[in-house]
PDB file of N, CA and C in Angstrom:
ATOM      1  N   UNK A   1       5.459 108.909   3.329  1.00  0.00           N
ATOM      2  CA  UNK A   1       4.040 108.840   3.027  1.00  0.00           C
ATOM      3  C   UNK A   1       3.796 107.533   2.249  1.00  0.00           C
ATOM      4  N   UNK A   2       3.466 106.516   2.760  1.00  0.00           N
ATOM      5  CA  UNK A   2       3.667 105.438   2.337  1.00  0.00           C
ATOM      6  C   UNK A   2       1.771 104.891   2.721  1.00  0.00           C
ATOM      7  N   UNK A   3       0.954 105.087   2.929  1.00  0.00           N
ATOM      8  CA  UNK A   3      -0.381 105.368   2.948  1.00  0.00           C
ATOM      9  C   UNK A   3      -1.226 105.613   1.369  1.00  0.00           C
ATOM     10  N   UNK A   4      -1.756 104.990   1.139  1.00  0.00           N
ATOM     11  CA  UNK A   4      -1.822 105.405  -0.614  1.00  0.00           C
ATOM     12  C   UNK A   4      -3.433 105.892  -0.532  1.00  0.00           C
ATOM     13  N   UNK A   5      -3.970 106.206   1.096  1.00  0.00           N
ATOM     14  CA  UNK A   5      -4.749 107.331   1.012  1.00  0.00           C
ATOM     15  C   UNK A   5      -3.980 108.569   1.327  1.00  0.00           C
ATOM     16  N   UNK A   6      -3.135 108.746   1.586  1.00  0.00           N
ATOM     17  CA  UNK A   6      -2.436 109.718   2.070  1.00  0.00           C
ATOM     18  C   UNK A   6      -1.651 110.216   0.547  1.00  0.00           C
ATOM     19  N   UNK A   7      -1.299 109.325  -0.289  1.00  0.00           N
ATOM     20  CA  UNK A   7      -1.112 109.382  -1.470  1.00  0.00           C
ATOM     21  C   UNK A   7      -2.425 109.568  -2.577  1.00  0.00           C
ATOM     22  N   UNK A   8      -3.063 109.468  -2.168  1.00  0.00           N
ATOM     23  CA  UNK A   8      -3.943 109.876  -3.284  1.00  0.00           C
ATOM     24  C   UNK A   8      -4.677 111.094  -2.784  1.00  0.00           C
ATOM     25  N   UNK A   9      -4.692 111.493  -1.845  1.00  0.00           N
ATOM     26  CA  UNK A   9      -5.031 113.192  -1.119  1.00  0.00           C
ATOM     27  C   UNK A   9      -4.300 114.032  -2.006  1.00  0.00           C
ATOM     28  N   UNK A  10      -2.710 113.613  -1.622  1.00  0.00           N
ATOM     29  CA  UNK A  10      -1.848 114.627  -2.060  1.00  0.00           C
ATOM     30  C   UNK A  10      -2.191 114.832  -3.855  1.00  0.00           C
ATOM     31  N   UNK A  11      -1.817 113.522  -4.186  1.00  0.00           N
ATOM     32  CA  UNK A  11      -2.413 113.290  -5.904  1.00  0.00           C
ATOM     33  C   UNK A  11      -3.420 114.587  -6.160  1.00  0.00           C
ATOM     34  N   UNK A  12      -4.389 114.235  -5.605  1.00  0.00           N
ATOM     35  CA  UNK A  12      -5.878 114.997  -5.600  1.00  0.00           C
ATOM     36  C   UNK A  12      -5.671 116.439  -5.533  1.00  0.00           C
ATOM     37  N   UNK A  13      -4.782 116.659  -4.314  1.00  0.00           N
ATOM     38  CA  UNK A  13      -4.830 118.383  -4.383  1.00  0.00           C
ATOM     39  C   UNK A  13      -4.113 118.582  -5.455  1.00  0.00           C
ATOM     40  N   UNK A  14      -3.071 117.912  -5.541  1.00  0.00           N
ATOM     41  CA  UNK A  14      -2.278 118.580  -6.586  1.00  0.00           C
ATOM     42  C   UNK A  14      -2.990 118.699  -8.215  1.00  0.00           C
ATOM     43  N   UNK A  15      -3.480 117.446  -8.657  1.00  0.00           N
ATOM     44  CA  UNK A  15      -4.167 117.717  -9.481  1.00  0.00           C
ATOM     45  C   UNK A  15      -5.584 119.378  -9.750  1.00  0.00           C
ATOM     46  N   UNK A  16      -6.602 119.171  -8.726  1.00  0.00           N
ATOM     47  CA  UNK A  16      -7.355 120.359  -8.101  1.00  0.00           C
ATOM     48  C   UNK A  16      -6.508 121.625  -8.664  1.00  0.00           C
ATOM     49  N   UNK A  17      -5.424 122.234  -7.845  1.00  0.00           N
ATOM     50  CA  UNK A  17      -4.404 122.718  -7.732  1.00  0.00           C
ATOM     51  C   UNK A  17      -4.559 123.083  -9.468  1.00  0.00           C
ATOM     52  N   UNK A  18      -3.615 122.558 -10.096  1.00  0.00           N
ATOM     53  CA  UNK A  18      -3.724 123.013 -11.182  1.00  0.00           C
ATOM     54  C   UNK A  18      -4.731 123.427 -12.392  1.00  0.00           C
ATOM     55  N   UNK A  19      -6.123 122.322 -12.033  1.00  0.00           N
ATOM     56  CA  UNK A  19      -6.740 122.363 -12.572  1.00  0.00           C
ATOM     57  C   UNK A  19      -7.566 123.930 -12.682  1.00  0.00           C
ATOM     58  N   UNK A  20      -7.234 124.742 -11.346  1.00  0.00           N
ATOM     59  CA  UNK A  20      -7.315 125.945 -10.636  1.00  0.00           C
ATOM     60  C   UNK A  20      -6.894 126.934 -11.666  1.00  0.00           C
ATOM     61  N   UNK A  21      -5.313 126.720 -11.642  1.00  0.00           N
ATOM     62  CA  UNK A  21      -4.439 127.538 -12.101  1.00  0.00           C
ATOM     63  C   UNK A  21      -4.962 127.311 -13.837  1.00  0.00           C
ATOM     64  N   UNK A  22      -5.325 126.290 -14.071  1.00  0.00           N
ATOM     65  CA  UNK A  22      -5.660 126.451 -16.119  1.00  0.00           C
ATOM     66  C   UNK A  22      -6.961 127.182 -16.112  1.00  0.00           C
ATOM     67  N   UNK A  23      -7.714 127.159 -15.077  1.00  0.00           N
ATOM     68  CA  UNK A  23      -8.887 127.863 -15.474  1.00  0.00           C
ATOM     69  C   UNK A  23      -8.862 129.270 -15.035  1.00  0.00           C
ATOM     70  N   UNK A  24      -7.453 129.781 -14.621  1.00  0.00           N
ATOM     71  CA  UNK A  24      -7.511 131.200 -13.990  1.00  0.00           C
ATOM     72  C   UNK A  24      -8.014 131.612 -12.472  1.00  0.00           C
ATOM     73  N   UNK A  25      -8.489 130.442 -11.911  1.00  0.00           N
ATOM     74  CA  UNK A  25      -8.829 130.667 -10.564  1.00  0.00           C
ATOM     75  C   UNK A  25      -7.758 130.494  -9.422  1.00  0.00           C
ATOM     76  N   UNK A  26      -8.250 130.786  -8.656  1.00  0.00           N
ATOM     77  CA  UNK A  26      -6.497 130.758  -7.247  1.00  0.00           C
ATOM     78  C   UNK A  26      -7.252 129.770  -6.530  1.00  0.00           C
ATOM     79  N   UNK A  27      -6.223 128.887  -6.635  1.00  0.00           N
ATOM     80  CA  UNK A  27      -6.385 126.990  -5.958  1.00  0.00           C
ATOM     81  C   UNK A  27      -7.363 127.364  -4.739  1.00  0.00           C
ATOM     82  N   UNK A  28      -7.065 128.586  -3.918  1.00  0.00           N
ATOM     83  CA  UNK A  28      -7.466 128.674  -2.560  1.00  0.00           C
ATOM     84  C   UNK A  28      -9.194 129.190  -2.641  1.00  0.00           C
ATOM     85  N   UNK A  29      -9.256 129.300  -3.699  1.00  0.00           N
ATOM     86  CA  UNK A  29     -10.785 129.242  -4.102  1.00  0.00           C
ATOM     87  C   UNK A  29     -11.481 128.110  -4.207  1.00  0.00           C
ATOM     88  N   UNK A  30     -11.119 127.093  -4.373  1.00  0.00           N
ATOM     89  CA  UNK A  30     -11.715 125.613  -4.641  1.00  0.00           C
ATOM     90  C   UNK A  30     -11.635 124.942  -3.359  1.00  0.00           C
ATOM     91  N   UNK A  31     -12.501 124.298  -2.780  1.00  0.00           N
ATOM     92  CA  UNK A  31     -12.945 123.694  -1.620  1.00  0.00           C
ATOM     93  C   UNK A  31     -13.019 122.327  -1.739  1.00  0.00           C
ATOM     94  N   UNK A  32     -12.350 121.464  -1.292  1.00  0.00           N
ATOM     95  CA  UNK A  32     -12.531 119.777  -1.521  1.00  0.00           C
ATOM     96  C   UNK A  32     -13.334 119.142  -0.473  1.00  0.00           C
ATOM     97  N   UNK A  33     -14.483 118.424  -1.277  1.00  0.00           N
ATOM     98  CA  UNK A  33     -15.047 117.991  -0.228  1.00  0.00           C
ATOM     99  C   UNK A  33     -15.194 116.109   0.075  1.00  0.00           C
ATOM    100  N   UNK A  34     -14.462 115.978   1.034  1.00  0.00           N
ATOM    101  CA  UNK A  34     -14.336 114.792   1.212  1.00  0.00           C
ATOM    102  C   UNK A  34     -15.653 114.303   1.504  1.00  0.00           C
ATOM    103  N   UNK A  35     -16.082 112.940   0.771  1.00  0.00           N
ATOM    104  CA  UNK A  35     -17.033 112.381   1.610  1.00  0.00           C
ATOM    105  C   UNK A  35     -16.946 111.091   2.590  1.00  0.00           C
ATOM    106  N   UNK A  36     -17.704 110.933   3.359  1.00  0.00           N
ATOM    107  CA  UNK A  36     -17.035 110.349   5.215  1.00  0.00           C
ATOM    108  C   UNK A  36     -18.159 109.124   4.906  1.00  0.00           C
ATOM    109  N   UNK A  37     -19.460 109.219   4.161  1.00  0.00           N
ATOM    110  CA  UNK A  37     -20.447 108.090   4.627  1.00  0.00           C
ATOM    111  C   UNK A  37     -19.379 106.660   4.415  1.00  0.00           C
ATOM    112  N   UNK A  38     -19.730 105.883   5.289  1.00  0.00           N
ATOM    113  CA  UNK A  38     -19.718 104.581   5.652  1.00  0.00           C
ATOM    114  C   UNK A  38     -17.761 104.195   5.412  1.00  0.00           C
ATOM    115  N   UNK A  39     -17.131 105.556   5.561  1.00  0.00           N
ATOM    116  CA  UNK A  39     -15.732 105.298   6.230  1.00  0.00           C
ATOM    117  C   UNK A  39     -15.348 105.024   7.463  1.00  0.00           C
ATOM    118  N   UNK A  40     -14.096 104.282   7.707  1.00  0.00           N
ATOM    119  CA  UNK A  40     -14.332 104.033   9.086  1.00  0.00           C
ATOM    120  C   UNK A  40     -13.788 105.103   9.711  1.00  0.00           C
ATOM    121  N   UNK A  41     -13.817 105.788  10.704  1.00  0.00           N
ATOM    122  CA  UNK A  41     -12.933 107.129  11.266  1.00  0.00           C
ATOM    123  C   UNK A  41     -11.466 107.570  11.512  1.00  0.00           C
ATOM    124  N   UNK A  42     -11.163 106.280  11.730  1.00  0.00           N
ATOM    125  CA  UNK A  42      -9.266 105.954  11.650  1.00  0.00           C
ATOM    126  C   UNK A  42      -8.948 106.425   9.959  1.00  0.00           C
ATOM    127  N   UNK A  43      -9.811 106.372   8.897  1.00  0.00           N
ATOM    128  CA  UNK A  43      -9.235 106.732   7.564  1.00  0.00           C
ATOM    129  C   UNK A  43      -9.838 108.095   8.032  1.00  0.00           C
ATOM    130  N   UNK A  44     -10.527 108.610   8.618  1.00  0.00           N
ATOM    131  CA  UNK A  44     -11.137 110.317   8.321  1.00  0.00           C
ATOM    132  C   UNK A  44      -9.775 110.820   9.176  1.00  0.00           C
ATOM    133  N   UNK A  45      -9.286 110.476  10.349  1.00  0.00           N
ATOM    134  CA  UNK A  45      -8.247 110.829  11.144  1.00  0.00           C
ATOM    135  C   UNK A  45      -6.926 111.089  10.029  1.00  0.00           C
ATOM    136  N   UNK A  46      -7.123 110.221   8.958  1.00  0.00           N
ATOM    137  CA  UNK A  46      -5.765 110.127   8.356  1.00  0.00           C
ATOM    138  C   UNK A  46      -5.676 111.518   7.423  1.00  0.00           C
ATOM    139  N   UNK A  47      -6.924 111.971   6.942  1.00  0.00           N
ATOM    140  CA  UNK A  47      -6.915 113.399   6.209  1.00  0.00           C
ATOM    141  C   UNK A  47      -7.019 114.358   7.138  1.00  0.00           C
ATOM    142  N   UNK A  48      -7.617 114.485   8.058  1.00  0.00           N
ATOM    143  CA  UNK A  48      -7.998 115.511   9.233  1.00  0.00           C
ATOM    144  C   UNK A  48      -5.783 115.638   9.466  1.00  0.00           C
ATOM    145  N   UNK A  49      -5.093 114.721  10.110  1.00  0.00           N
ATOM    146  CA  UNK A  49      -3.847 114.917   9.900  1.00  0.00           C
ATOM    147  C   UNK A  49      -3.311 115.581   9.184  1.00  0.00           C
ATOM    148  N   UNK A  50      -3.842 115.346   7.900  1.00  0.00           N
ATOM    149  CA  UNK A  50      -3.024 116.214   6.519  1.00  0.00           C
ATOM    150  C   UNK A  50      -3.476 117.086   6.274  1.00  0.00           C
ATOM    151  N   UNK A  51      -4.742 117.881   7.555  1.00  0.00           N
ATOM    152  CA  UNK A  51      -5.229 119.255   7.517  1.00  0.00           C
ATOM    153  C   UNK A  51      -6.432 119.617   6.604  1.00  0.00           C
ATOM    154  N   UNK A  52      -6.871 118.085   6.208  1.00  0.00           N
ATOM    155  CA  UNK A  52      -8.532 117.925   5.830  1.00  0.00           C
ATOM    156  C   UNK A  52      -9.784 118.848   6.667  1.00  0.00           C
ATOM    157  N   UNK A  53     -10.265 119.624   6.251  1.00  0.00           N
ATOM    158  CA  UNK A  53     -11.197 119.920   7.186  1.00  0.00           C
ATOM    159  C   UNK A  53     -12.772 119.548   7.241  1.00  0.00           C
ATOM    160  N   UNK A  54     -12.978 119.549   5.345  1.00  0.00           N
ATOM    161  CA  UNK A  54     -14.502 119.497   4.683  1.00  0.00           C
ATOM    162  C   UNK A  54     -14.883 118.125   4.462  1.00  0.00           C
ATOM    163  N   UNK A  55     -15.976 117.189   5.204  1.00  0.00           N
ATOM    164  CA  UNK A  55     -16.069 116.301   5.317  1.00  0.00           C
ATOM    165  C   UNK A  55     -17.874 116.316   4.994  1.00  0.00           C
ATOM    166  N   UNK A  56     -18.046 115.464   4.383  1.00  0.00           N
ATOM    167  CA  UNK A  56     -19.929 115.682   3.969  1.00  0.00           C
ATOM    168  C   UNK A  56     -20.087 114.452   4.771  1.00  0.00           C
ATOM    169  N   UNK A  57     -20.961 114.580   5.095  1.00  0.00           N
ATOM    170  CA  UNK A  57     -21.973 113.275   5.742  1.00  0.00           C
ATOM    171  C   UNK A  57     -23.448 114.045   5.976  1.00  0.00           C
ATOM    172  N   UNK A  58     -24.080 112.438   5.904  1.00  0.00           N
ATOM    173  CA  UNK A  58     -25.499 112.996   6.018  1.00  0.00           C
ATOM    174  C   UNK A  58     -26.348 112.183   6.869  1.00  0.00           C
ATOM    175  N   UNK A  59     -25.698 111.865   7.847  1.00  0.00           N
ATOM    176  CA  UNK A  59     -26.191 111.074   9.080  1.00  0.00           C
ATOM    177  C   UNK A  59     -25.222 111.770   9.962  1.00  0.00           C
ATOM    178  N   UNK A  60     -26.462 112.444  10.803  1.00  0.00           N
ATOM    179  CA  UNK A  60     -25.906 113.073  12.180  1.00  0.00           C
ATOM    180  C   UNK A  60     -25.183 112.145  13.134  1.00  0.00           C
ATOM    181  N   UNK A  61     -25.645 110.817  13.053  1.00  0.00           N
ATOM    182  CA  UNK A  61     -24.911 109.842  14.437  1.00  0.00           C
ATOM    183  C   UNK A  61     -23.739 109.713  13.839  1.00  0.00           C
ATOM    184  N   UNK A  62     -23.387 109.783  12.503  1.00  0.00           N
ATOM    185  CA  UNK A  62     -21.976 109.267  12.102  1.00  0.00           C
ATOM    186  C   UNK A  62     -20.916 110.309  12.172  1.00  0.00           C
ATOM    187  N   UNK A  63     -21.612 111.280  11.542  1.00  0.00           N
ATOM    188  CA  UNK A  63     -20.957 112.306  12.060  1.00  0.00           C
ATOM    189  C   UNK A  63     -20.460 112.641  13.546  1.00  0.00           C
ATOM    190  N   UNK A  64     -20.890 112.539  14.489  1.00  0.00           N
ATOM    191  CA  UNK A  64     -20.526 112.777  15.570  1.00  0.00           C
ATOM    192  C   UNK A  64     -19.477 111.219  15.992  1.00  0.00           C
ATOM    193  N   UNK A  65     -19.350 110.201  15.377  1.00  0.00           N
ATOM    194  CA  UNK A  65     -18.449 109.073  15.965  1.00  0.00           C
ATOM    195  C   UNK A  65     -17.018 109.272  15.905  1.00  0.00           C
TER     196      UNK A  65
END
């Protein structure tokens, strides 16, 4: 994993992750929401890989590219 978006995902959950566990909640309760405006799609491909699913955008044409 040599990608330091791919490295900072992982960073991210893991941080999330615990931040979960200090407040008593179960990680799988917390929802990350990536935001996509004015990324190019080859970086959205790179989290969608690592099983990204929640992506905000707020332009329908971009969304669909």
């Amino acid at each position: 994993m040599s990608d330091p978006l791919e490295q900072n995902y992982s960073r991210i959950c893991e941080e999330v992750r615990k931040a979960a566990e200090g407040a008593g909640r179960d990680p799988a309760s917390v929802r990350l929401l990536a935001v996509s405006k004015k990324v190019p799609a080859e970086r959205l491909r790179v989290l969608w890989g690592m099983g990204h699913r929640l992506f905000g955008e707020n332009r329908v044409q971009e969304a669909r590219a």
